[in-house]
Protein backbone atom coordinates (compact mmCIF):
# COMPACT_ATOMS: atom_id res chain seq x y z
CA UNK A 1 131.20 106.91 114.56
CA UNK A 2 130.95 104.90 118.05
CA UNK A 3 128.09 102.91 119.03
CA UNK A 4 126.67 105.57 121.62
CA UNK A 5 127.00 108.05 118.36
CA UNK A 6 125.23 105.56 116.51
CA UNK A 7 122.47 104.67 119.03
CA UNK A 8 121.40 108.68 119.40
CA UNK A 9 121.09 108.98 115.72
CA UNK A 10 118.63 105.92 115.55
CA UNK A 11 116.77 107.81 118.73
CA UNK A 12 116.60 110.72 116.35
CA UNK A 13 115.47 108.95 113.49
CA UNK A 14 113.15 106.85 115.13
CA UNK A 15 109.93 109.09 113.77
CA UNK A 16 110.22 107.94 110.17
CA UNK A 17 107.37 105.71 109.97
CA UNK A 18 104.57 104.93 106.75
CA UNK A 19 101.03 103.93 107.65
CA UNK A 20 100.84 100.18 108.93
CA UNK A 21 104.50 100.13 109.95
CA UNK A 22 103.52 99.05 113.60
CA UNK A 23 102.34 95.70 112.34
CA UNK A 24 104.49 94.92 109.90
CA UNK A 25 107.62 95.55 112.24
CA UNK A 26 105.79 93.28 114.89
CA UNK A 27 106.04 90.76 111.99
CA UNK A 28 109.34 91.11 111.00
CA UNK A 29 110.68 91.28 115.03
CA UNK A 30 108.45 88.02 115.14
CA UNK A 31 110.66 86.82 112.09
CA UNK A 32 113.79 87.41 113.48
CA UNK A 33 114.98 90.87 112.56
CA UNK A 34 116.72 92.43 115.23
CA UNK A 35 116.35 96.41 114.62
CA UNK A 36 114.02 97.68 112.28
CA UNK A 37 114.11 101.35 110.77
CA UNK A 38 112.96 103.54 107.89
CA UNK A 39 116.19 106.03 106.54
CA UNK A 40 115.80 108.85 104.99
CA UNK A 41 114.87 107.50 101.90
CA UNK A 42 112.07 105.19 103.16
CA UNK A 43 113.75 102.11 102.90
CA UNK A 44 112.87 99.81 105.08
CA UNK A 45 115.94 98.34 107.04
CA UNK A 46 116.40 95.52 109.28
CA UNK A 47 119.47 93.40 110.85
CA UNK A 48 119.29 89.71 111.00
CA UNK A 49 121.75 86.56 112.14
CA UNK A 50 122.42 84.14 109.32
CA UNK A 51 124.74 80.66 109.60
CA UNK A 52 127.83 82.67 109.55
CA UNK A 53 127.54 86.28 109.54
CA UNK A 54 125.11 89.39 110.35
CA UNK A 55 122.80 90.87 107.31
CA UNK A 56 121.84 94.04 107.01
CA UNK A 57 118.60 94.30 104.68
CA UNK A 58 116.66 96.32 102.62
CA UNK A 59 113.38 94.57 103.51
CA UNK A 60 110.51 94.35 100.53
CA UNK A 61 107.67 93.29 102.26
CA UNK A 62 106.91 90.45 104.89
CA UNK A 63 108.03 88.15 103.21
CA UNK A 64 111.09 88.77 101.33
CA UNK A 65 114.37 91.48 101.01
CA UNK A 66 115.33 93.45 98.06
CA UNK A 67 118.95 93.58 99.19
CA UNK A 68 121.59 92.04 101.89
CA UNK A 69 124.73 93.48 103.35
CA UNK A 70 126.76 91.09 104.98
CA UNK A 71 128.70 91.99 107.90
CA UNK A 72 131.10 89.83 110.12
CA UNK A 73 129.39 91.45 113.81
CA UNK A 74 126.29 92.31 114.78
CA UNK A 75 127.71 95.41 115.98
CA UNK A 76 128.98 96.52 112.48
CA UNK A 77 125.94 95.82 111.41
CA UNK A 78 123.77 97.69 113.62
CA UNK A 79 125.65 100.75 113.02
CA UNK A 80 125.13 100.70 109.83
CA UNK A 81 121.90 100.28 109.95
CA UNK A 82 121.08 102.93 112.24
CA UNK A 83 123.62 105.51 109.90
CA UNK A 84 122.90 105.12 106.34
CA UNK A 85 120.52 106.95 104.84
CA UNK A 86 119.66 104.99 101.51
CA UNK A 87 122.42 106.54 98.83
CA UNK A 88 125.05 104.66 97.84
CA UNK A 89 126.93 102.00 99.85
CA UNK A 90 126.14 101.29 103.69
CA UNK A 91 128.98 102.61 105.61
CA UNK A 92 131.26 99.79 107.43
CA UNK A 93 133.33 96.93 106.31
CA UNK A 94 130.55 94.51 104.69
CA UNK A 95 131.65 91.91 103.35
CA UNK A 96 129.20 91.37 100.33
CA UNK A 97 126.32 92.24 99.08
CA UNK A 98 123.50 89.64 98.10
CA UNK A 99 122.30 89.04 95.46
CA UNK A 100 124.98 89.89 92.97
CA UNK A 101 128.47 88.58 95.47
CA UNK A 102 129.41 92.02 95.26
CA UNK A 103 132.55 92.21 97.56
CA UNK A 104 132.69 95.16 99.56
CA UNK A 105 135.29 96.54 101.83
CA UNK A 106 135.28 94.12 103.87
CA UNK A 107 134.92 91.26 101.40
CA UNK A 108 137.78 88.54 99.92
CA UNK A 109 138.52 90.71 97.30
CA UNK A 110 139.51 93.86 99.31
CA UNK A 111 141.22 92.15 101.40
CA UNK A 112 143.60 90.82 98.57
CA UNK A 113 144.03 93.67 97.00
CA UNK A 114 145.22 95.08 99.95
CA UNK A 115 148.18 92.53 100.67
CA UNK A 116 149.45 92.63 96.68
């Protein structure tokens, strides 16, 4: 899936919304989050830039996220957020997830795997 692909889908989904929503993305935005959504599953998701890579989270409230998917690109990391719908893993080559240093398909350990 291209970016353009990506960016209609997030159009689409762009009604998925719980009560309150409207201030607490002007919070997060305010915080630093780049894109916020709700997928399918009513997760709230949001990108952010850290020291050396982009995060894609699965914001708990204002203050705090459940879970991180690191990504090497803002790009990546957008698309992912605007594609996955909750189950499973989020699609594109994360690096790890946080907390836990699961690698992912993108990670160290992939990668090493891959040239043995």
């Amino acid at each position: 899936m291209d970016f353009l692909d990506a960016a209609k889908r997030m159009v689409d989904r762009s009604a998925i919304r719980k009560p309150g929503d409207e201030e607490l993305f002007a919070d997060l935005l305010a915080m630093g989050y780049k894109h916020l959504r709700r997928n399918e599953a009513g997760d709230l998701l949001g990108i952010m830039e850290f020291i050396y890579t982009w995060g894609l989270c699965v914001i708990e409230d204002r203050t705090s996220y459940f879970k991180r998917y690191c990504y090497s690109g803002q790009g990546e990391a957008l698309v992912a957020c605007v594609t996955w719908d909750g189950q499973g893993d989020p699609p594109g080559n994360w690096i790890v997830e946080k907390p836990g240093g699961r690698s992912g398909p993108g990670g160290r350990h992939a990668k090493e795997q891959v040239n043995e």
